[in-house]
N, C-alpha and C. Protein backbone atom coordinates (compact mmCIF):
# COMPACT_ATOMS: atom_id res chain seq x y z
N UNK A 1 7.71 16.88 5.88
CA UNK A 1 8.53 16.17 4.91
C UNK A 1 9.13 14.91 5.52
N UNK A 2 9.89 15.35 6.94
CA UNK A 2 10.05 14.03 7.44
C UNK A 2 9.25 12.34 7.71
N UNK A 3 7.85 12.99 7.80
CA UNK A 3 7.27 12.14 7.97
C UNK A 3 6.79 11.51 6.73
N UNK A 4 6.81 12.03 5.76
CA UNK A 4 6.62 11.54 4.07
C UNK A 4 7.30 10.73 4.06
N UNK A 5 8.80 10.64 4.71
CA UNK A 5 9.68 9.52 4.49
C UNK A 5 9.19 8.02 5.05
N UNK A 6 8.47 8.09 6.07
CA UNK A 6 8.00 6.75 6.92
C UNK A 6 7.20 6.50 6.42
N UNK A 7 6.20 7.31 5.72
CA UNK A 7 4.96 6.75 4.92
C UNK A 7 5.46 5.77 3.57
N UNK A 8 6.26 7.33 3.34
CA UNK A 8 6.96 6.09 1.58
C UNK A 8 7.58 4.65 2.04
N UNK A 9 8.21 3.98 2.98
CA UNK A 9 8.56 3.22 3.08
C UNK A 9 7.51 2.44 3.89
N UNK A 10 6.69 2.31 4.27
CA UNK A 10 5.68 1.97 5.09
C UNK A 10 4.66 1.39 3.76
N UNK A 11 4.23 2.41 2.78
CA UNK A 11 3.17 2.57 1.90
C UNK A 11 4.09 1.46 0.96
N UNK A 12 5.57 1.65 0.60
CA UNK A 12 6.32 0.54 -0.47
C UNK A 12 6.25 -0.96 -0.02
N UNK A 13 6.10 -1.30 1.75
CA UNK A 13 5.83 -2.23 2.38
C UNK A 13 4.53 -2.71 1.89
N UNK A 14 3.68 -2.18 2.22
CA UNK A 14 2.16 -2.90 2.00
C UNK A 14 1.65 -2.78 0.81
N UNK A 15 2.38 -2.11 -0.04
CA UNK A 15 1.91 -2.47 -1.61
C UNK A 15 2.91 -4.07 -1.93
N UNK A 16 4.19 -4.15 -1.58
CA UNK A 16 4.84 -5.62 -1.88
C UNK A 16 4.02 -6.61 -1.14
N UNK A 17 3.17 -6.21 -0.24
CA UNK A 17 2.76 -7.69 0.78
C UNK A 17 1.08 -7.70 -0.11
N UNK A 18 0.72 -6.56 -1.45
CA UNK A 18 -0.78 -6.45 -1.42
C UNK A 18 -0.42 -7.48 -3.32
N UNK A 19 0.93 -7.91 -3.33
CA UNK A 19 0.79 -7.97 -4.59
C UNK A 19 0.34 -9.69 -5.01
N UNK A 20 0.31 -10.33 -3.78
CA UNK A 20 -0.25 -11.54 -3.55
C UNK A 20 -1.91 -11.81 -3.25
N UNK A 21 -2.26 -10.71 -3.84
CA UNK A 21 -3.67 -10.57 -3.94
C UNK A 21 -4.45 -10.07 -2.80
N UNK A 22 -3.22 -9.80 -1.73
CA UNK A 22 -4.35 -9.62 -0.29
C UNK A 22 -4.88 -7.89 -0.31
N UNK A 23 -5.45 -7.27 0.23
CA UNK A 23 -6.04 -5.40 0.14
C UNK A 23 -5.35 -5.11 1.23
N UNK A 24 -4.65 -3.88 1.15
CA UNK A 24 -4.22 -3.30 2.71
C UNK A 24 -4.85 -3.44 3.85
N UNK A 25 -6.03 -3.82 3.59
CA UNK A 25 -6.92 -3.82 4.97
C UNK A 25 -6.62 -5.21 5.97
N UNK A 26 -6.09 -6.60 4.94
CA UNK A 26 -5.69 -7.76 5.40
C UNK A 26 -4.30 -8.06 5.87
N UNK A 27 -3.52 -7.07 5.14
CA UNK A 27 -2.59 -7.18 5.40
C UNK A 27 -1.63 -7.31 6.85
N UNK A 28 -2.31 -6.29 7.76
CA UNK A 28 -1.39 -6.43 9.14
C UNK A 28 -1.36 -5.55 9.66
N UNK A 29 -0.65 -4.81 8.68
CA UNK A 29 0.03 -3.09 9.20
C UNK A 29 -0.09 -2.36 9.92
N UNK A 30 0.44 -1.89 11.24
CA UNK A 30 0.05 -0.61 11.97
C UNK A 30 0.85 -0.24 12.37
N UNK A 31 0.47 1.17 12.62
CA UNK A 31 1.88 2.48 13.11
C UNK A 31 1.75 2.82 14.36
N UNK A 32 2.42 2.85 14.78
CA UNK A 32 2.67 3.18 16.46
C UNK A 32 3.38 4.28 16.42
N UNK A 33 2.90 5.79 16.79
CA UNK A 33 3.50 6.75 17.04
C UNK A 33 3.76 7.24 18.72
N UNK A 34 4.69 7.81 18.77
CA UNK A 34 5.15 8.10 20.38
C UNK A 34 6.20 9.42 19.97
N UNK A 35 6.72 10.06 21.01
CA UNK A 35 7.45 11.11 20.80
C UNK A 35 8.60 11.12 20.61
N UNK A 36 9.05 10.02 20.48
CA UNK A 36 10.45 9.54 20.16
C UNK A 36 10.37 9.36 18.63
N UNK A 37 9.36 8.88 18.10
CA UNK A 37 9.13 8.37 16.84
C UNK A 37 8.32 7.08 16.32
N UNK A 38 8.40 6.73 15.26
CA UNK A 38 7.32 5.77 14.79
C UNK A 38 7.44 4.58 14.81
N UNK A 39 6.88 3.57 15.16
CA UNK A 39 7.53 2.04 14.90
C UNK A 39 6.05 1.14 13.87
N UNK A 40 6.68 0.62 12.55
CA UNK A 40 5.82 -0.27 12.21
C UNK A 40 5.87 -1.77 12.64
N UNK A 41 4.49 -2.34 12.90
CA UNK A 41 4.58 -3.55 12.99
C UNK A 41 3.36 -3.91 11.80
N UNK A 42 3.62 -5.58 11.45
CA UNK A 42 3.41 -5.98 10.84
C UNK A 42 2.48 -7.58 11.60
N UNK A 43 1.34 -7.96 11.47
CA UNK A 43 0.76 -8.19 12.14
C UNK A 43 1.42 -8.47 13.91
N UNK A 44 1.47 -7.51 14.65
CA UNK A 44 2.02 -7.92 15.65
C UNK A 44 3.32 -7.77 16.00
N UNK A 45 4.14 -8.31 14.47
CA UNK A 45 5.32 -8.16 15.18
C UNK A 45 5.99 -6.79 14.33
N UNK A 46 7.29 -6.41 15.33
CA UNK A 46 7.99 -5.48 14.85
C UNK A 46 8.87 -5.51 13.38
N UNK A 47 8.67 -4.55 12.40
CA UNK A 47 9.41 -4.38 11.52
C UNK A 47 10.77 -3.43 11.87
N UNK A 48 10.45 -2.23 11.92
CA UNK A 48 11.65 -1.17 12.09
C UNK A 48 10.87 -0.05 13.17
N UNK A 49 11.66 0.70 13.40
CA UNK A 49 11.56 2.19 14.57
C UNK A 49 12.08 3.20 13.59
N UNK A 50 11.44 4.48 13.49
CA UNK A 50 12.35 5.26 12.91
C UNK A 50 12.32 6.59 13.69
N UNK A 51 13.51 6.95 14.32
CA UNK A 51 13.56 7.86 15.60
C UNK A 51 13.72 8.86 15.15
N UNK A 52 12.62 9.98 15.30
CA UNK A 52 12.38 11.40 15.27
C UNK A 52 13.28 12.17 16.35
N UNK A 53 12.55 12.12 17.51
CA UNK A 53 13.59 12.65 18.33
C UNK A 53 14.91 12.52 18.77
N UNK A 54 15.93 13.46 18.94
CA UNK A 54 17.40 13.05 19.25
C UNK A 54 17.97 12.40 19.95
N UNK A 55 18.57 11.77 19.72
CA UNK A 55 19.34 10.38 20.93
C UNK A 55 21.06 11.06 21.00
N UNK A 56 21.52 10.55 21.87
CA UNK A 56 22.89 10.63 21.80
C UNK A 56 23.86 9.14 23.21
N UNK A 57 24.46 8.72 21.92
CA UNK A 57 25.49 8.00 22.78
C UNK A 57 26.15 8.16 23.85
N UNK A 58 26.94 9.62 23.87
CA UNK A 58 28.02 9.96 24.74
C UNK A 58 27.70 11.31 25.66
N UNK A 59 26.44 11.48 25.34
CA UNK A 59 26.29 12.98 25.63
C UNK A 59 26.22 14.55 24.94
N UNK A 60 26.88 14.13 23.91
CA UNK A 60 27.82 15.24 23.26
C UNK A 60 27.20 15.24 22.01
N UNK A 61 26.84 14.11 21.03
CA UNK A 61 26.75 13.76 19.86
C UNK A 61 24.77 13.29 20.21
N UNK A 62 24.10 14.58 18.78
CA UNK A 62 23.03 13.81 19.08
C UNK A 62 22.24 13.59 17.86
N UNK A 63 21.72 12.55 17.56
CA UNK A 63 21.31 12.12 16.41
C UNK A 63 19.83 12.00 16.16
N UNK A 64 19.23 12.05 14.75
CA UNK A 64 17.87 12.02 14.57
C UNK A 64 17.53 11.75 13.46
N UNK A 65 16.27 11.26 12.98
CA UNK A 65 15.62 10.52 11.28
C UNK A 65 16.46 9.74 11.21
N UNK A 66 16.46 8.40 11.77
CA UNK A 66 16.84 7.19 11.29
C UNK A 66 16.63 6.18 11.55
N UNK A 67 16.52 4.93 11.16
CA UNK A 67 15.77 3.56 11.05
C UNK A 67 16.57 2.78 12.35
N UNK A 68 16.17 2.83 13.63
CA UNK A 68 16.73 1.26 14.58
C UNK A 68 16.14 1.22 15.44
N UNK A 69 15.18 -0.14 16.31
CA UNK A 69 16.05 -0.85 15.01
C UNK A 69 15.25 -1.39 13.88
N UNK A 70 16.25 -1.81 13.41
CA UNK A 70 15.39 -2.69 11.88
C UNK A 70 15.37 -4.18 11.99
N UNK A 71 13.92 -5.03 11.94
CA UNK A 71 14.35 -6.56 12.00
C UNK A 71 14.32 -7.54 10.85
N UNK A 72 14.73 -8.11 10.66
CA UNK A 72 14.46 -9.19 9.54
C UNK A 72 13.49 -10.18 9.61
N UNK A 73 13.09 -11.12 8.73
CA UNK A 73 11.92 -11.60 8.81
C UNK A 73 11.37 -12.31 9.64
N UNK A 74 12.80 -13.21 10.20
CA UNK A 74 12.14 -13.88 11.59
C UNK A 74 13.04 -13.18 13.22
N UNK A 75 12.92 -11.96 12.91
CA UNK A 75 13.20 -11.26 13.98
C UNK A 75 14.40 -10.80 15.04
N UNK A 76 15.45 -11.13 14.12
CA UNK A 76 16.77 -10.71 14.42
C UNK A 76 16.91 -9.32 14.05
N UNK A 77 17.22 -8.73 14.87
CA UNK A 77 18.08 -7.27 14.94
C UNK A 77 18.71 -6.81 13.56
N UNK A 78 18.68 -6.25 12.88
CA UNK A 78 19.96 -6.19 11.61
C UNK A 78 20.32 -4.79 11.72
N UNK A 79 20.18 -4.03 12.66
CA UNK A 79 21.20 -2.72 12.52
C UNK A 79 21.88 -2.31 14.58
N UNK A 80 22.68 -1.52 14.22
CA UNK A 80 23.11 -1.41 15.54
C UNK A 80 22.91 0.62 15.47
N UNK A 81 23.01 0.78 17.22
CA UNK A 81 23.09 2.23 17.39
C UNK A 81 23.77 2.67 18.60
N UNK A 82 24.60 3.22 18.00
CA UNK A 82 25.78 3.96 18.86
C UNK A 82 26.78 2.73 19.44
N UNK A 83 27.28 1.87 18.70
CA UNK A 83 28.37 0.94 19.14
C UNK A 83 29.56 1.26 19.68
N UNK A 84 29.80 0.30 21.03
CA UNK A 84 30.85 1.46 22.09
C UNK A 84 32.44 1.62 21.21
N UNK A 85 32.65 1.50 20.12
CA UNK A 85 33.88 1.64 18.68
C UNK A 85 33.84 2.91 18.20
N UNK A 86 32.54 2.81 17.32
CA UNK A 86 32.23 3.91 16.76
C UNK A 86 30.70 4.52 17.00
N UNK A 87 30.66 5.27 17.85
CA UNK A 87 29.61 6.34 18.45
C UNK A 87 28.98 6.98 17.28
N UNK A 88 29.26 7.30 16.20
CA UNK A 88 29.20 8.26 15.34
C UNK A 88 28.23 6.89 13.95
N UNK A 89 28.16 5.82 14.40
CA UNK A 89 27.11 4.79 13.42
C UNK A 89 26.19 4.30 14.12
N UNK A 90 25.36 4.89 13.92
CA UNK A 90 23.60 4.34 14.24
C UNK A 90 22.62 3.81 12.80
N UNK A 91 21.59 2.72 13.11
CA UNK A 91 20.66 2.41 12.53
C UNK A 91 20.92 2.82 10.49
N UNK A 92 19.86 2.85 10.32
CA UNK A 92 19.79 2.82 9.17
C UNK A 92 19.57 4.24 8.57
N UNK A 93 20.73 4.94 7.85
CA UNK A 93 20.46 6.49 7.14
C UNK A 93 20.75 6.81 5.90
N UNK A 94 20.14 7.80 5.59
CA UNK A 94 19.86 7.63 4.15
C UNK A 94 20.65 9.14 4.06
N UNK A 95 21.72 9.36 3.37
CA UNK A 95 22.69 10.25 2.81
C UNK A 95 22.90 10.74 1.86
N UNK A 96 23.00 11.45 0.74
CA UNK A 96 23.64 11.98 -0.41
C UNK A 96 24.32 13.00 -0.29
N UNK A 97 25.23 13.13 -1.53
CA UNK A 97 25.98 14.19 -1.77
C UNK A 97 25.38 15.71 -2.12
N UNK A 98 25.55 16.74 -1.64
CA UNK A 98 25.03 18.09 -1.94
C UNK A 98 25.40 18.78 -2.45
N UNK A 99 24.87 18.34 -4.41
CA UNK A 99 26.16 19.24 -5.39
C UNK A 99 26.20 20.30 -5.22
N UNK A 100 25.53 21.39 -4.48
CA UNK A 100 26.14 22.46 -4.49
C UNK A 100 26.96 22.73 -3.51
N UNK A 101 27.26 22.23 -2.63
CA UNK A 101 28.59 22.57 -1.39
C UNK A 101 29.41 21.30 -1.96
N UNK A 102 30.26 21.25 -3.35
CA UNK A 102 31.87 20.58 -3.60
C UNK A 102 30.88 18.91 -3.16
N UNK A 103 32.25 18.22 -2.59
CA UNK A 103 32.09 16.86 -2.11
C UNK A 103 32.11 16.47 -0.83
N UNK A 104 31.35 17.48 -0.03
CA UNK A 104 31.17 17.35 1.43
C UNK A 104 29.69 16.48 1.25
N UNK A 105 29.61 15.58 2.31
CA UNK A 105 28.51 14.51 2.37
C UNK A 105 27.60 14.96 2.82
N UNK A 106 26.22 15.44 3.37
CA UNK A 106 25.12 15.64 3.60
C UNK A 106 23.46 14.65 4.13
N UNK A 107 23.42 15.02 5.13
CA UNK A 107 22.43 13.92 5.41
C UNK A 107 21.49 14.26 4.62
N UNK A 108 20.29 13.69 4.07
CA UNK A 108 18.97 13.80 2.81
C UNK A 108 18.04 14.03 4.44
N UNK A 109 17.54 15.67 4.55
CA UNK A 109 16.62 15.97 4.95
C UNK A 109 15.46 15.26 4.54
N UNK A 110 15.08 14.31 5.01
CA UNK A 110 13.72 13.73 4.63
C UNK A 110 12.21 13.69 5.75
C-alpha cells in the first residue's frame, strides 16, 4: 500500500508532463530505489525522495513515509527535516483525521 502512494504521485507527474503531447516513454522519468526509499528524477534531475525507512533527529524520535526532500522546478530545496527548533517537522506528510478515535490526528497509512 505504501508503495501505491509513490506510484500515484509519480504516475499524476507523468500524466501532467504527457498532456503536451509527449508518451511516457519521452518524458524523462525514473525511479531510483535503495533501502532507505525512492527518489524520482526527472530527466536527470531530482524531483522528491520519499523515505521508507526510519530516520530520527535526536535519537529518540523516529520517522517514516514521507516526501524530503522535495525540489522545485529549478532546484531549490522546498521542504526541511528535522529542524534543530522543532525535531518533530520533517518533509512533506500527508495526515487525516480518524473518525473513529474522536479528534485525535492520525498519520494516512499510505
Amino acid at each position: 500500500m505504501r508503495k501505491s502512494f509513490l506510484y500515484i504521485i509519480a504516475g499524476t507527474l507523468l500524466l501532467c508532463s504527457c498532456g503536451s503531447g509527449n508518451t511516457p516513454e519521452s518524458t524523462g522519468f525514473t525511479i531510483k530505489e535503495s533501502r532507505q526509499g525512492v527518489e524520482l528524477f526527472e530527466n536527470g534531475s531530482a524531483v522528491f525522495f520519499y523515505r521508507r525507512e526510519a530516520k530520527s533527529g535526536d535519537g529518540e524520535h523516529y520517522f517514516n513515509n514521507y516526501l524530503h526532500p522535495l525540489y522545485s522546478l529549478n532546484g531549490d530545496t522546498l521542504t526541511e527535516e528535522f529542524p534543530p527548533d522543532h525535531l518533530h517537522r520533517l518533509g512533506l506528510l500527508l495526515a487525516a483525521q480518524d473518525a473513529e478515535d474522536g479528534l485525535r490526528n492520525r498519520t494516512v497509512p499510505v
